[in-house]
PDB file of N, CA and C in Angstrom:
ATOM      1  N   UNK A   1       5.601  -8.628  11.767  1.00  0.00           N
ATOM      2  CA  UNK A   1       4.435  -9.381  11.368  1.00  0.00           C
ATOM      3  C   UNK A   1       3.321  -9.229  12.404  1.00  0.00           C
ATOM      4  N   UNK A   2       1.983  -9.741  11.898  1.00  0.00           N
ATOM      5  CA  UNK A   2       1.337  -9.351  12.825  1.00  0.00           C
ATOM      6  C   UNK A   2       1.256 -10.564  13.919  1.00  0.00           C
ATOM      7  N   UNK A   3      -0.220 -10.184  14.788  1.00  0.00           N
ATOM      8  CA  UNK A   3       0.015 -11.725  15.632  1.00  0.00           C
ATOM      9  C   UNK A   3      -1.395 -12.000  15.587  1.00  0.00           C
ATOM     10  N   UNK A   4      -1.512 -13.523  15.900  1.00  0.00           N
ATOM     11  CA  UNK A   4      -2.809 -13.849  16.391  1.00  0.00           C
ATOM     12  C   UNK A   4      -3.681 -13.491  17.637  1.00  0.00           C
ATOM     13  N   UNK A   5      -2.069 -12.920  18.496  1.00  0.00           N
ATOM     14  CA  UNK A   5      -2.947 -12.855  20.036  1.00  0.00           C
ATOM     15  C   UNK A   5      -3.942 -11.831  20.012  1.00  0.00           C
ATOM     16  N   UNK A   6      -4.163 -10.716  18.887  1.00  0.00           N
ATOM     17  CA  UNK A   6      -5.076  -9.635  18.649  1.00  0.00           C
ATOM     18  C   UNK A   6      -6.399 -10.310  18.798  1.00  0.00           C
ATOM     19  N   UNK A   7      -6.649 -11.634  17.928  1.00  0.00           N
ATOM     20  CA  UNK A   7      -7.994 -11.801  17.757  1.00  0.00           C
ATOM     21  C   UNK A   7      -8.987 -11.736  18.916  1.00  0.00           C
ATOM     22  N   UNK A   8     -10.141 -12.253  18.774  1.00  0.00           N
ATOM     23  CA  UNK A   8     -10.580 -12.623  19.862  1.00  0.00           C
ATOM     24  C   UNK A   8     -10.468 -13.697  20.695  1.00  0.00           C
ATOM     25  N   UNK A   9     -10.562 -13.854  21.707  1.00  0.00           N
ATOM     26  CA  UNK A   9      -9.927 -15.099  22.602  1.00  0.00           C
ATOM     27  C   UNK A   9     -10.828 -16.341  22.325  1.00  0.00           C
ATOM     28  N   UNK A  10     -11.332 -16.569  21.816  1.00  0.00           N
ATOM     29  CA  UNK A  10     -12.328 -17.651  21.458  1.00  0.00           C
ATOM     30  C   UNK A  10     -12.011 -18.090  20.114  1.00  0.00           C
ATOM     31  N   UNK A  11     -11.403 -17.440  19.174  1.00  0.00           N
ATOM     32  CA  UNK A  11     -11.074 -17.383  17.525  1.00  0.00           C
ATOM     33  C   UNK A  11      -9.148 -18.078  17.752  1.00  0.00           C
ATOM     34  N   UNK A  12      -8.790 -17.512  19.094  1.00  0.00           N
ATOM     35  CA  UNK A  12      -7.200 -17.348  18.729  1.00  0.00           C
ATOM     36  C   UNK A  12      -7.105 -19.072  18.529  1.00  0.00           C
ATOM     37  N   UNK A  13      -7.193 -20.117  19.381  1.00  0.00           N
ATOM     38  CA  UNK A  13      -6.863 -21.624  19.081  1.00  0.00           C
ATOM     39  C   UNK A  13      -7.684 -21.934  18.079  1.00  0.00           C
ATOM     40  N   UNK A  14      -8.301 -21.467  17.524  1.00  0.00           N
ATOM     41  CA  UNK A  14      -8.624 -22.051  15.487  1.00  0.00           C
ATOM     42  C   UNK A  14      -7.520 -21.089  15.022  1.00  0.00           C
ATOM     43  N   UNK A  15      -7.456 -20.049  14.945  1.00  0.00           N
ATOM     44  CA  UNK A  15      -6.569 -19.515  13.959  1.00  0.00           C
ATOM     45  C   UNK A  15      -4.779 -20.089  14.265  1.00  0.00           C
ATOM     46  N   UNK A  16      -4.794 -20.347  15.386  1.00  0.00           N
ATOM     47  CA  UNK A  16      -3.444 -20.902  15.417  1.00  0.00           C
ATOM     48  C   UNK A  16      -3.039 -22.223  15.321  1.00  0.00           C
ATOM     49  N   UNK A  17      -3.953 -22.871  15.288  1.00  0.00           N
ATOM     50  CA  UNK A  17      -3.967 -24.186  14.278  1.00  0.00           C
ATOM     51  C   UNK A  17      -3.789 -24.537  12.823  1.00  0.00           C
ATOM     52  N   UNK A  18      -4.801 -23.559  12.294  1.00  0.00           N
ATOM     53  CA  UNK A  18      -4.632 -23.532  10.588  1.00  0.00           C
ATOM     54  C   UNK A  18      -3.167 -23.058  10.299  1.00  0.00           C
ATOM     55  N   UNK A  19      -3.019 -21.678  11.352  1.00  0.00           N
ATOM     56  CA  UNK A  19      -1.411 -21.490  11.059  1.00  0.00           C
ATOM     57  C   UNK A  19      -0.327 -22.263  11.369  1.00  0.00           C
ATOM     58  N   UNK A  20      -0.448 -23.034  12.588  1.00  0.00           N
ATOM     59  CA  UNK A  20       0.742 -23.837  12.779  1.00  0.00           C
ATOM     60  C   UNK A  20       1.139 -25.172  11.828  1.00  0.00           C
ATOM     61  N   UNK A  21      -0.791 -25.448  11.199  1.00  0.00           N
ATOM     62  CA  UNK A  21      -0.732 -26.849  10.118  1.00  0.00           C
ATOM     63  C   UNK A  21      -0.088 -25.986   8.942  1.00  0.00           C
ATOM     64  N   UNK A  22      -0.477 -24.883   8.966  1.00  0.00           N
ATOM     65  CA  UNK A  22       0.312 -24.384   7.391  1.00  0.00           C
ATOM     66  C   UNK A  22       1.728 -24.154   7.332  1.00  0.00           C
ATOM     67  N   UNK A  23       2.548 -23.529   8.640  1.00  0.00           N
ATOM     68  CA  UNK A  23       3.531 -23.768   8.816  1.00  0.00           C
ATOM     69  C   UNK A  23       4.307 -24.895   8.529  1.00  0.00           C
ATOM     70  N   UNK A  24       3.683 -26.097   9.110  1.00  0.00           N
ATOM     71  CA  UNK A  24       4.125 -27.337   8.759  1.00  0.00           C
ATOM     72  C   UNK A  24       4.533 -27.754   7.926  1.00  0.00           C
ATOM     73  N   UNK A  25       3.771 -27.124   6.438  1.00  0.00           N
ATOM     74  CA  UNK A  25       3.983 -27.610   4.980  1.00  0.00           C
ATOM     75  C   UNK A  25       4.577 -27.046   4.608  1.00  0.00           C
ATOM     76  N   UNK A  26       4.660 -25.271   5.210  1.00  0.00           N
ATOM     77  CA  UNK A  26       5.764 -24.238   4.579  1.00  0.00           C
ATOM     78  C   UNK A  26       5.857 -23.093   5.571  1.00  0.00           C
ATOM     79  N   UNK A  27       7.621 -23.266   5.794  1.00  0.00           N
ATOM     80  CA  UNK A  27       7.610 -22.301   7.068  1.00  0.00           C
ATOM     81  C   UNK A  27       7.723 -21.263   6.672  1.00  0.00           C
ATOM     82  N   UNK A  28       7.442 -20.141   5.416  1.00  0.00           N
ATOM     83  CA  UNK A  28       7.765 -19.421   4.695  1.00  0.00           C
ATOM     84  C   UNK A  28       6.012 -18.228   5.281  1.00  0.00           C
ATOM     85  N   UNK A  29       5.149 -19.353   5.615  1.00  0.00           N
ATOM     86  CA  UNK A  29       3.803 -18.848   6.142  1.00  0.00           C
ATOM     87  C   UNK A  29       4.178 -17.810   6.995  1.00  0.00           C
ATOM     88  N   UNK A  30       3.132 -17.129   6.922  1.00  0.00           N
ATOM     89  CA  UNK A  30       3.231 -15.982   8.029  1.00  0.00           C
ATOM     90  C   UNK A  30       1.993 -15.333   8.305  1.00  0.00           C
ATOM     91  N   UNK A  31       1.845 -14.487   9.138  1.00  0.00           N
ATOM     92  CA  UNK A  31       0.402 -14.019   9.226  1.00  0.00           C
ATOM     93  C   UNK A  31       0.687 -12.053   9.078  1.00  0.00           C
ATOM     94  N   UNK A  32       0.001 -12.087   8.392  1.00  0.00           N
ATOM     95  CA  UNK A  32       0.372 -10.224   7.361  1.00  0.00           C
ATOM     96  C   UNK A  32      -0.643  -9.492   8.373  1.00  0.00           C
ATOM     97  N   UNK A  33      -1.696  -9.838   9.021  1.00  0.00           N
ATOM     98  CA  UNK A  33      -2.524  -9.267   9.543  1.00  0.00           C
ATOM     99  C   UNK A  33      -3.559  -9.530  10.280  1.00  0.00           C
ATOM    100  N   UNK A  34      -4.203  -9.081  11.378  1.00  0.00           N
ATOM    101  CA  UNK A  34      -4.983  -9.840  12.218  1.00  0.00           C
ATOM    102  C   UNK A  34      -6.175  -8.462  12.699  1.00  0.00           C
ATOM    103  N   UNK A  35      -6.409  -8.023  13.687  1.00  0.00           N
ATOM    104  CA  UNK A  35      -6.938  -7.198  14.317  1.00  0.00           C
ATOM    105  C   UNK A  35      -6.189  -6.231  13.425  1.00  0.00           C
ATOM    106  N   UNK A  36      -7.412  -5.046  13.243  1.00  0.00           N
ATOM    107  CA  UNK A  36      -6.654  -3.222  12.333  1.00  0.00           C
ATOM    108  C   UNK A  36      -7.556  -2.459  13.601  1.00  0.00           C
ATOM    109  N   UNK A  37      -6.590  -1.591  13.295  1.00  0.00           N
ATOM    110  CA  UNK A  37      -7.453  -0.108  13.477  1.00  0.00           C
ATOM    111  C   UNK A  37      -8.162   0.611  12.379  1.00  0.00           C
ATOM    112  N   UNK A  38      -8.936   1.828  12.794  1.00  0.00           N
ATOM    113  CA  UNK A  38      -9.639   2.144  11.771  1.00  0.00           C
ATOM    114  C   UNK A  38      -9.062   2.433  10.833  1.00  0.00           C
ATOM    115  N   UNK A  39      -7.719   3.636  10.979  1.00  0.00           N
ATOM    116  CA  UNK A  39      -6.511   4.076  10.562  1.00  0.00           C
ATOM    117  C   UNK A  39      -6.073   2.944   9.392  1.00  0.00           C
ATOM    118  N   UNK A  40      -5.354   1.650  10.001  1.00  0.00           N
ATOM    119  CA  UNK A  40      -5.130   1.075   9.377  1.00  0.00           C
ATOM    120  C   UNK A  40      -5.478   0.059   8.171  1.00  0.00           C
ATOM    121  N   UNK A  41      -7.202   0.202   8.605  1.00  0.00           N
ATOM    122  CA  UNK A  41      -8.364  -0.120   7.184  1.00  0.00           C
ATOM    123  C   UNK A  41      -8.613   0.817   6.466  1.00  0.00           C
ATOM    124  N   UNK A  42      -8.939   2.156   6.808  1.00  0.00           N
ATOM    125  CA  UNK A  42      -8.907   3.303   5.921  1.00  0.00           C
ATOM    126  C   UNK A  42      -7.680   3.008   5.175  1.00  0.00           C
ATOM    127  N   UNK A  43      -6.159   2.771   5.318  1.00  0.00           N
ATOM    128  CA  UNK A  43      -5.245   3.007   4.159  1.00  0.00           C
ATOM    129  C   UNK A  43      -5.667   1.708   3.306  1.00  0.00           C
ATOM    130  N   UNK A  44      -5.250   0.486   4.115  1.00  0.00           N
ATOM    131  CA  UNK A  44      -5.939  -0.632   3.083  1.00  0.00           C
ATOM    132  C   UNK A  44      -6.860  -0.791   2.465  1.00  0.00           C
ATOM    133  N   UNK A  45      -8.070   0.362   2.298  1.00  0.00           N
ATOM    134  CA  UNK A  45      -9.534   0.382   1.466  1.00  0.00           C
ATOM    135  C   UNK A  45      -8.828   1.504   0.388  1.00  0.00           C
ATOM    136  N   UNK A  46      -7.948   2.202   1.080  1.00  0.00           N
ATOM    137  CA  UNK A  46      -7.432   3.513   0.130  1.00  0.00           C
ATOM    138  C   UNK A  46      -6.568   2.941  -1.298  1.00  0.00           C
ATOM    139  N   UNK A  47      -5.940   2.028  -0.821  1.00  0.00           N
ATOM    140  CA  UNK A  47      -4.785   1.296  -1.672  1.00  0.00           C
ATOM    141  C   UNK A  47      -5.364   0.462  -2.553  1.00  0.00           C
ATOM    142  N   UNK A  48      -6.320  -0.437  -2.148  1.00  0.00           N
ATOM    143  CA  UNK A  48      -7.267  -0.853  -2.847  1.00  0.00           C
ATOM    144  C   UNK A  48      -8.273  -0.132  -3.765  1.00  0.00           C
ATOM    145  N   UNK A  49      -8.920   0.418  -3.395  1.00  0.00           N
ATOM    146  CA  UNK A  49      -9.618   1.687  -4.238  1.00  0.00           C
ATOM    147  C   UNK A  49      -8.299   2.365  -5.426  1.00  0.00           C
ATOM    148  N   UNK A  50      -7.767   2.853  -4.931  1.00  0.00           N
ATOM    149  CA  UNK A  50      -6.694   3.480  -6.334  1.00  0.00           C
ATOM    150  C   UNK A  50      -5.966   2.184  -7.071  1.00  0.00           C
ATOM    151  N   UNK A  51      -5.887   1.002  -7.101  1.00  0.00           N
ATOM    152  CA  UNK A  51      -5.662  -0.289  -7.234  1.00  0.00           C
ATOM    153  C   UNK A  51      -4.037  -0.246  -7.103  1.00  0.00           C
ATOM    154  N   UNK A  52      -3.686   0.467  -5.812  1.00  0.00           N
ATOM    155  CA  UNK A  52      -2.477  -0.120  -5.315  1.00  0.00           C
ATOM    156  C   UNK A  52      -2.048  -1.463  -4.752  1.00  0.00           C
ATOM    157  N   UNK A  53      -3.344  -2.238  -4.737  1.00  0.00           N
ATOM    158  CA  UNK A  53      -3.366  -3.779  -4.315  1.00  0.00           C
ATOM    159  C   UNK A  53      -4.489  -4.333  -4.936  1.00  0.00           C
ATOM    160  N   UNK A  54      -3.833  -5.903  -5.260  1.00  0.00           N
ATOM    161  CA  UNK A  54      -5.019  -6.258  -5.698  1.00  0.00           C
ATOM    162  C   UNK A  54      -5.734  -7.379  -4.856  1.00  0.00           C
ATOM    163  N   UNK A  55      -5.229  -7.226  -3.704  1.00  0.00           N
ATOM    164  CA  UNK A  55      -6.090  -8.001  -2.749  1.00  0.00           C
ATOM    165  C   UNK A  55      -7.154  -7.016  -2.147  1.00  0.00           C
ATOM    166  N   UNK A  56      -8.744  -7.437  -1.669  1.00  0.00           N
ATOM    167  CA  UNK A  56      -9.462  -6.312  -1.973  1.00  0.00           C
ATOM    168  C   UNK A  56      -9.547  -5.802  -0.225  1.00  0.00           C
ATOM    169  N   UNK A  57     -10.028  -5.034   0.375  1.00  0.00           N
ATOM    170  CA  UNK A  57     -10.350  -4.680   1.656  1.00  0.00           C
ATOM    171  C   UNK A  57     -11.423  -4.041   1.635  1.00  0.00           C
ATOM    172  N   UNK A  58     -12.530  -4.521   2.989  1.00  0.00           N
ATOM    173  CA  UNK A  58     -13.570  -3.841   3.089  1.00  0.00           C
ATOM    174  C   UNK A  58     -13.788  -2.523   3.692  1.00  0.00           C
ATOM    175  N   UNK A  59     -14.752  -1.860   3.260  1.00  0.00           N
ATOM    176  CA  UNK A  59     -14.681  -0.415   3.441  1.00  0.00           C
ATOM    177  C   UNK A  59     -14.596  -0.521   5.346  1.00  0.00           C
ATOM    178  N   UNK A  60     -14.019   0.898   5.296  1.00  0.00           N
ATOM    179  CA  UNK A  60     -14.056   1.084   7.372  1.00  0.00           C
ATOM    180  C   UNK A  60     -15.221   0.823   7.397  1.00  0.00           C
ATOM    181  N   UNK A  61     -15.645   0.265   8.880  1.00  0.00           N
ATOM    182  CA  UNK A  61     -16.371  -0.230   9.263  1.00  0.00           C
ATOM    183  C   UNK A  61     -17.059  -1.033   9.212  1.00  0.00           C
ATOM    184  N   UNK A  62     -16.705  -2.484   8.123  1.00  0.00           N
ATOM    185  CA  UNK A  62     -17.211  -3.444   7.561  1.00  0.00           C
ATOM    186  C   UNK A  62     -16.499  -4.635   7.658  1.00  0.00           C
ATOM    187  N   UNK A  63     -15.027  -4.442   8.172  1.00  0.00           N
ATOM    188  CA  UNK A  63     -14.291  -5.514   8.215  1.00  0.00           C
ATOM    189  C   UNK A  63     -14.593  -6.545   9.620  1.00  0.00           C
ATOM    190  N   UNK A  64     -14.411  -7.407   9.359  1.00  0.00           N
ATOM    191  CA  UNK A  64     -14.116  -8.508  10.537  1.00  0.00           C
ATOM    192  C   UNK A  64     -12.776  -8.211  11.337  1.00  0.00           C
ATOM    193  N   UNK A  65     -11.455  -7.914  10.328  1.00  0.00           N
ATOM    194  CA  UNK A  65     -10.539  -7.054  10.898  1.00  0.00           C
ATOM    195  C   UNK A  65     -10.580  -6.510  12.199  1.00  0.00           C
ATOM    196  N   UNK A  66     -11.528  -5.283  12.185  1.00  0.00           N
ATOM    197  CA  UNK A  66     -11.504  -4.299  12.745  1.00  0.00           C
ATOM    198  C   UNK A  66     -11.795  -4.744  14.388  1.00  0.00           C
ATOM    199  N   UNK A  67     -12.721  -5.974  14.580  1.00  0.00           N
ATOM    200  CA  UNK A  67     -13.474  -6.365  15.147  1.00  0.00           C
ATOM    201  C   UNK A  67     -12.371  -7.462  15.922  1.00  0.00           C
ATOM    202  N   UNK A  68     -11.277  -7.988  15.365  1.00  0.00           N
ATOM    203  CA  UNK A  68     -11.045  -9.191  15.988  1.00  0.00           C
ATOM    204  C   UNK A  68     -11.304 -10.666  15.401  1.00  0.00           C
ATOM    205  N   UNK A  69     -12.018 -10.561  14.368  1.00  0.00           N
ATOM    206  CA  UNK A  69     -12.865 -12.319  13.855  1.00  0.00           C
ATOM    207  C   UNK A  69     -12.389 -12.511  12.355  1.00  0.00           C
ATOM    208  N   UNK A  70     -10.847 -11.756  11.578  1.00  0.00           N
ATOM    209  CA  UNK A  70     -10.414 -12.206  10.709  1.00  0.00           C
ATOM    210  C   UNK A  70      -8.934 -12.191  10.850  1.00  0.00           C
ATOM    211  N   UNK A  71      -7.969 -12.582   9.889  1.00  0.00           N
ATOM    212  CA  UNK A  71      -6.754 -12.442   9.729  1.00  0.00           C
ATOM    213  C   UNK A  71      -6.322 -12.839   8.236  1.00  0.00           C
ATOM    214  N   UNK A  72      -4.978 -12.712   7.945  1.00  0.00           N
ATOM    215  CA  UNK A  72      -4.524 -12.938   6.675  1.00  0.00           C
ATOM    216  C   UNK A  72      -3.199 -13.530   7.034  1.00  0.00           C
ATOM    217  N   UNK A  73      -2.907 -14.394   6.384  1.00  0.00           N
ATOM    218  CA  UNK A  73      -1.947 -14.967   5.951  1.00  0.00           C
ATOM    219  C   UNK A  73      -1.676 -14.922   4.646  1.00  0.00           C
ATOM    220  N   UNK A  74       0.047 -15.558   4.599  1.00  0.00           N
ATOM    221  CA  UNK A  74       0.649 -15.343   3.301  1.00  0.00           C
ATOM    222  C   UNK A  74       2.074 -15.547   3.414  1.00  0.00           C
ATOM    223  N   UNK A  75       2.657 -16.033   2.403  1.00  0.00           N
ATOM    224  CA  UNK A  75       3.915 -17.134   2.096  1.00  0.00           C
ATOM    225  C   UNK A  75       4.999 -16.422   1.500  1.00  0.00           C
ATOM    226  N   UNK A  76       5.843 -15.816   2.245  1.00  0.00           N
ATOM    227  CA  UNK A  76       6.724 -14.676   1.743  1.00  0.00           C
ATOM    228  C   UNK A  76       7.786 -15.053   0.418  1.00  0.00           C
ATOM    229  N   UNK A  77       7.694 -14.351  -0.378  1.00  0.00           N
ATOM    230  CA  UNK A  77       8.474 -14.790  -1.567  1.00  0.00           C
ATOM    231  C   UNK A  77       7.240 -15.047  -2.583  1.00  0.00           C
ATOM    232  N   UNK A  78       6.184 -15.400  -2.427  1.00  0.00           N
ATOM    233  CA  UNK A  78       4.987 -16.165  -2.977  1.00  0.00           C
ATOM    234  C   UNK A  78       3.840 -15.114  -2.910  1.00  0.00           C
ATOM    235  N   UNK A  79       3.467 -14.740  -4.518  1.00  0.00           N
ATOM    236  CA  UNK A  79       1.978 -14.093  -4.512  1.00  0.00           C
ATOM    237  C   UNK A  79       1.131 -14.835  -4.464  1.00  0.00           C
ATOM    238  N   UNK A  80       0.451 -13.955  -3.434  1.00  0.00           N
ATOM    239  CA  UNK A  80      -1.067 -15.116  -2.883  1.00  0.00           C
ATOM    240  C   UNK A  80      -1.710 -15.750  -4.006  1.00  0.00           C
ATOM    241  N   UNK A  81      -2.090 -15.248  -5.455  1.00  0.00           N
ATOM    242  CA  UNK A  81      -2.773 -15.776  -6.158  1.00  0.00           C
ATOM    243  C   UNK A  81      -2.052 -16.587  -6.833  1.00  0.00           C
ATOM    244  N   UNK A  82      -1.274 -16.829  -6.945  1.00  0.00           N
ATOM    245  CA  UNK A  82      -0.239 -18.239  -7.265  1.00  0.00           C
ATOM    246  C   UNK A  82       0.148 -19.269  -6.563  1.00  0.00           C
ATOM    247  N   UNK A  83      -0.117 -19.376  -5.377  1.00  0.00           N
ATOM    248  CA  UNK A  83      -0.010 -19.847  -3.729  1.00  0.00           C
ATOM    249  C   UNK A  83      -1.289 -21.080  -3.643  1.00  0.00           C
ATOM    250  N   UNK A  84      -0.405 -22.357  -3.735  1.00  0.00           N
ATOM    251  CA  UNK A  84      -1.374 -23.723  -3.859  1.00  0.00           C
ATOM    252  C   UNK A  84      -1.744 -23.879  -2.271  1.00  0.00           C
ATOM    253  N   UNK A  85      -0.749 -23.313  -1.265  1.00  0.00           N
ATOM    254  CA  UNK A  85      -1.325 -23.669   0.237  1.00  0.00           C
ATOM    255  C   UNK A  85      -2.262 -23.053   0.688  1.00  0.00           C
ATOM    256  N   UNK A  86      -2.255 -21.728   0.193  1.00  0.00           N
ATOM    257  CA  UNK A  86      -3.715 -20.757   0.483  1.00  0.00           C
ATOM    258  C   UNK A  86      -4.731 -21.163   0.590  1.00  0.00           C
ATOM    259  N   UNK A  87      -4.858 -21.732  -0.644  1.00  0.00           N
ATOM    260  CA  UNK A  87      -5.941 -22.238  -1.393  1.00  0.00           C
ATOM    261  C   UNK A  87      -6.242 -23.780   0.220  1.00  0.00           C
ATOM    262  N   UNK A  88      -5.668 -24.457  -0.173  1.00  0.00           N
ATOM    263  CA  UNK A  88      -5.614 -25.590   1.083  1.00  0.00           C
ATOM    264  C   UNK A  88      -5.789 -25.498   2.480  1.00  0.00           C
ATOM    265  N   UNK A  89      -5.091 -24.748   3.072  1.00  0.00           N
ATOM    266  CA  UNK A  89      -5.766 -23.954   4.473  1.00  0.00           C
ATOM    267  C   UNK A  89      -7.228 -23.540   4.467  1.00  0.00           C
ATOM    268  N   UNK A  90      -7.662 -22.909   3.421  1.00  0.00           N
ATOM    269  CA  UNK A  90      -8.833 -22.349   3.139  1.00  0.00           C
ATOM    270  C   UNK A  90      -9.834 -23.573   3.406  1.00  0.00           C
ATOM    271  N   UNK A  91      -9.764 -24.623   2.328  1.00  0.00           N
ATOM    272  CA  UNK A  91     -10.207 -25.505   2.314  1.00  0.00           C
ATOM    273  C   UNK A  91     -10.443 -26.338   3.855  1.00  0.00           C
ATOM    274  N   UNK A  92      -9.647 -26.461   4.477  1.00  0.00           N
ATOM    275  CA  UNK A  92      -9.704 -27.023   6.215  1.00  0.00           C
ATOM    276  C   UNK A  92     -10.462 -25.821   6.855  1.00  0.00           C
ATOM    277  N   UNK A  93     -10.299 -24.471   6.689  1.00  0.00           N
ATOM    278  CA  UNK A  93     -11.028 -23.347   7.238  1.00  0.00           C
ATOM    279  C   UNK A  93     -12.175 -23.569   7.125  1.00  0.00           C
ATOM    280  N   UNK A  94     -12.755 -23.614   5.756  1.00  0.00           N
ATOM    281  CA  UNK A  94     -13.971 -23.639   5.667  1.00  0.00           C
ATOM    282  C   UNK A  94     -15.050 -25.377   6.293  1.00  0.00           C
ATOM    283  N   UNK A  95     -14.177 -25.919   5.992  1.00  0.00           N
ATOM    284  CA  UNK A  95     -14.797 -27.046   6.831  1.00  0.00           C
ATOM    285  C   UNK A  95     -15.038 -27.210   8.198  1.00  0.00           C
ATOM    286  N   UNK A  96     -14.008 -26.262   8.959  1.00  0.00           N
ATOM    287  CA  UNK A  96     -14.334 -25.936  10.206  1.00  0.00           C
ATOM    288  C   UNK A  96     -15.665 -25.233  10.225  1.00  0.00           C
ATOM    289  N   UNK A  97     -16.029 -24.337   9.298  1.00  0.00           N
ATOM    290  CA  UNK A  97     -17.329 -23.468   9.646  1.00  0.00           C
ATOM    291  C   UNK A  97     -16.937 -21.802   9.562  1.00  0.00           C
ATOM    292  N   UNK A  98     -15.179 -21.449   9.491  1.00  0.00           N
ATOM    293  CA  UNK A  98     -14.717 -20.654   8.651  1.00  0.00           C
ATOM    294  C   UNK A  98     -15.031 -19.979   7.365  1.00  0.00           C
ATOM    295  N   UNK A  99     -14.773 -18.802   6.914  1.00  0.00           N
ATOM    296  CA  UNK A  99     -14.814 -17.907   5.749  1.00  0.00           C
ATOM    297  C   UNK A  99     -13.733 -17.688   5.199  1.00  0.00           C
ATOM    298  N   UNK A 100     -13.379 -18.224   4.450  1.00  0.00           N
ATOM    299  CA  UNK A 100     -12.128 -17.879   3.190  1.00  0.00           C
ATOM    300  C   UNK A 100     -12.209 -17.127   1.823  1.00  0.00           C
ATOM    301  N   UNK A 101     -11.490 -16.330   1.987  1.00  0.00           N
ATOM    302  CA  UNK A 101     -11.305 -14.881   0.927  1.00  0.00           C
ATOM    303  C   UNK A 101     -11.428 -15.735  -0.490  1.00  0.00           C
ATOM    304  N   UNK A 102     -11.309 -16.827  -1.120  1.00  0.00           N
ATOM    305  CA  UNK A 102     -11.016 -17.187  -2.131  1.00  0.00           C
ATOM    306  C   UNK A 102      -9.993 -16.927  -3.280  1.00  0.00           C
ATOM    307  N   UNK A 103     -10.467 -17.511  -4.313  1.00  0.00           N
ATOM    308  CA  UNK A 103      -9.304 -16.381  -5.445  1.00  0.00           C
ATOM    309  C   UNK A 103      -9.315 -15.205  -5.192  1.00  0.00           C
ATOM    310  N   UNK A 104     -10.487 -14.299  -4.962  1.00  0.00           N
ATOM    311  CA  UNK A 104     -10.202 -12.806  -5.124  1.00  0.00           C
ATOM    312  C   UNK A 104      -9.523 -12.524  -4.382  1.00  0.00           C
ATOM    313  N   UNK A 105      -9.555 -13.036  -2.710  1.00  0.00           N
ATOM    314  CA  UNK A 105      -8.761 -13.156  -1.542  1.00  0.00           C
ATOM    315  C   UNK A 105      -8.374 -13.966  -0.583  1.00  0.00           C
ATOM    316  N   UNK A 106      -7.110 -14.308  -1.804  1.00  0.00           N
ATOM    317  CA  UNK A 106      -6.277 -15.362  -1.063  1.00  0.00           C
ATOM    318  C   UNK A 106      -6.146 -15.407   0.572  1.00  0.00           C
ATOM    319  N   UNK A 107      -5.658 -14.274   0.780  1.00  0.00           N
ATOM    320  CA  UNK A 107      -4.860 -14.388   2.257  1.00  0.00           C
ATOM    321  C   UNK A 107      -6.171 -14.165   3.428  1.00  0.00           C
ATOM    322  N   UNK A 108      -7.489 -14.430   3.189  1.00  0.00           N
ATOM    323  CA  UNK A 108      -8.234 -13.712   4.025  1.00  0.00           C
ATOM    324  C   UNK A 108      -8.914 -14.859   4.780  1.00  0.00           C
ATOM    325  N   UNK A 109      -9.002 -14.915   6.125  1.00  0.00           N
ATOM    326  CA  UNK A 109      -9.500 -16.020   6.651  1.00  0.00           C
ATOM    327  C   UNK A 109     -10.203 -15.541   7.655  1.00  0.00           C
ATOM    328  N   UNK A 110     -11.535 -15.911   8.022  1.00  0.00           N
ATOM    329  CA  UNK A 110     -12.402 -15.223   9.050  1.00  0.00           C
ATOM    330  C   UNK A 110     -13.812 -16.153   9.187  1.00  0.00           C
ATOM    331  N   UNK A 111     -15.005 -15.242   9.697  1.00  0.00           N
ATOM    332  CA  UNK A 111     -16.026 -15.623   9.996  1.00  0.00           C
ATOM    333  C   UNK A 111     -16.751 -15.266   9.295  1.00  0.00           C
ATOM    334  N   UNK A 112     -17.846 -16.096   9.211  1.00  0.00           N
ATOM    335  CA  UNK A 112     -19.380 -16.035   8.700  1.00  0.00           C
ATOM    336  C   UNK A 112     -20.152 -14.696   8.947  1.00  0.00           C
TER     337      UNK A 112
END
């Protein structure tokens, strides 16, 4: 799995809050992704583009990803778009002043 310690050091104690409160409700949470390489957004824009996923990814060089200032979570056993905690984390995210992927993207949590 991935980790939070990738992000940026100013982002990591918000993001490990939302995760540890989501944990709380379901330890099944996990975090799928945090910091990419380019490498590793090029395949996730690739997979997406041929609609090998239907969670969406931004083209290289556009992600927050790439940068440090997003991550994803997600509830193993559980597709994100069926996933009532997603949705709820999101909701505390964004009240912080956070960016949440929404329906289209559940698992995506980042910045403005």
């Amino acid at each position: 799995m991935a980790s939070l310690n990738t992000l940026e050091p100013w982002l990591q104690p918000w993001a490990n809050w939302i995760f540890r409160y989501g944990q709380s409700l379901d330890g099944r949470l996990v975090v799928t992704s945090a910091r990419r390489s380019l490498a590793d957004q090029i395949r996730l824009y690739n997979r997406y583009l041929h609609g090998e996923s239907d969670i969406p990814a931004a083209p290289p060089g556009r992600s927050k990803h790439q940068i440090g200032q997003a991550f994803d979570l997600a509830q193993v056993g559980i597709n994100p778009h069926d996933s009532r905690l997603l949705p709820w984390l999101g909701k505390w995210w964004m009240h912080y002043g956070g960016l949440y992927g929404g329906v289209k993207d559940p698992v995506h949590f980042g910045l403005r």
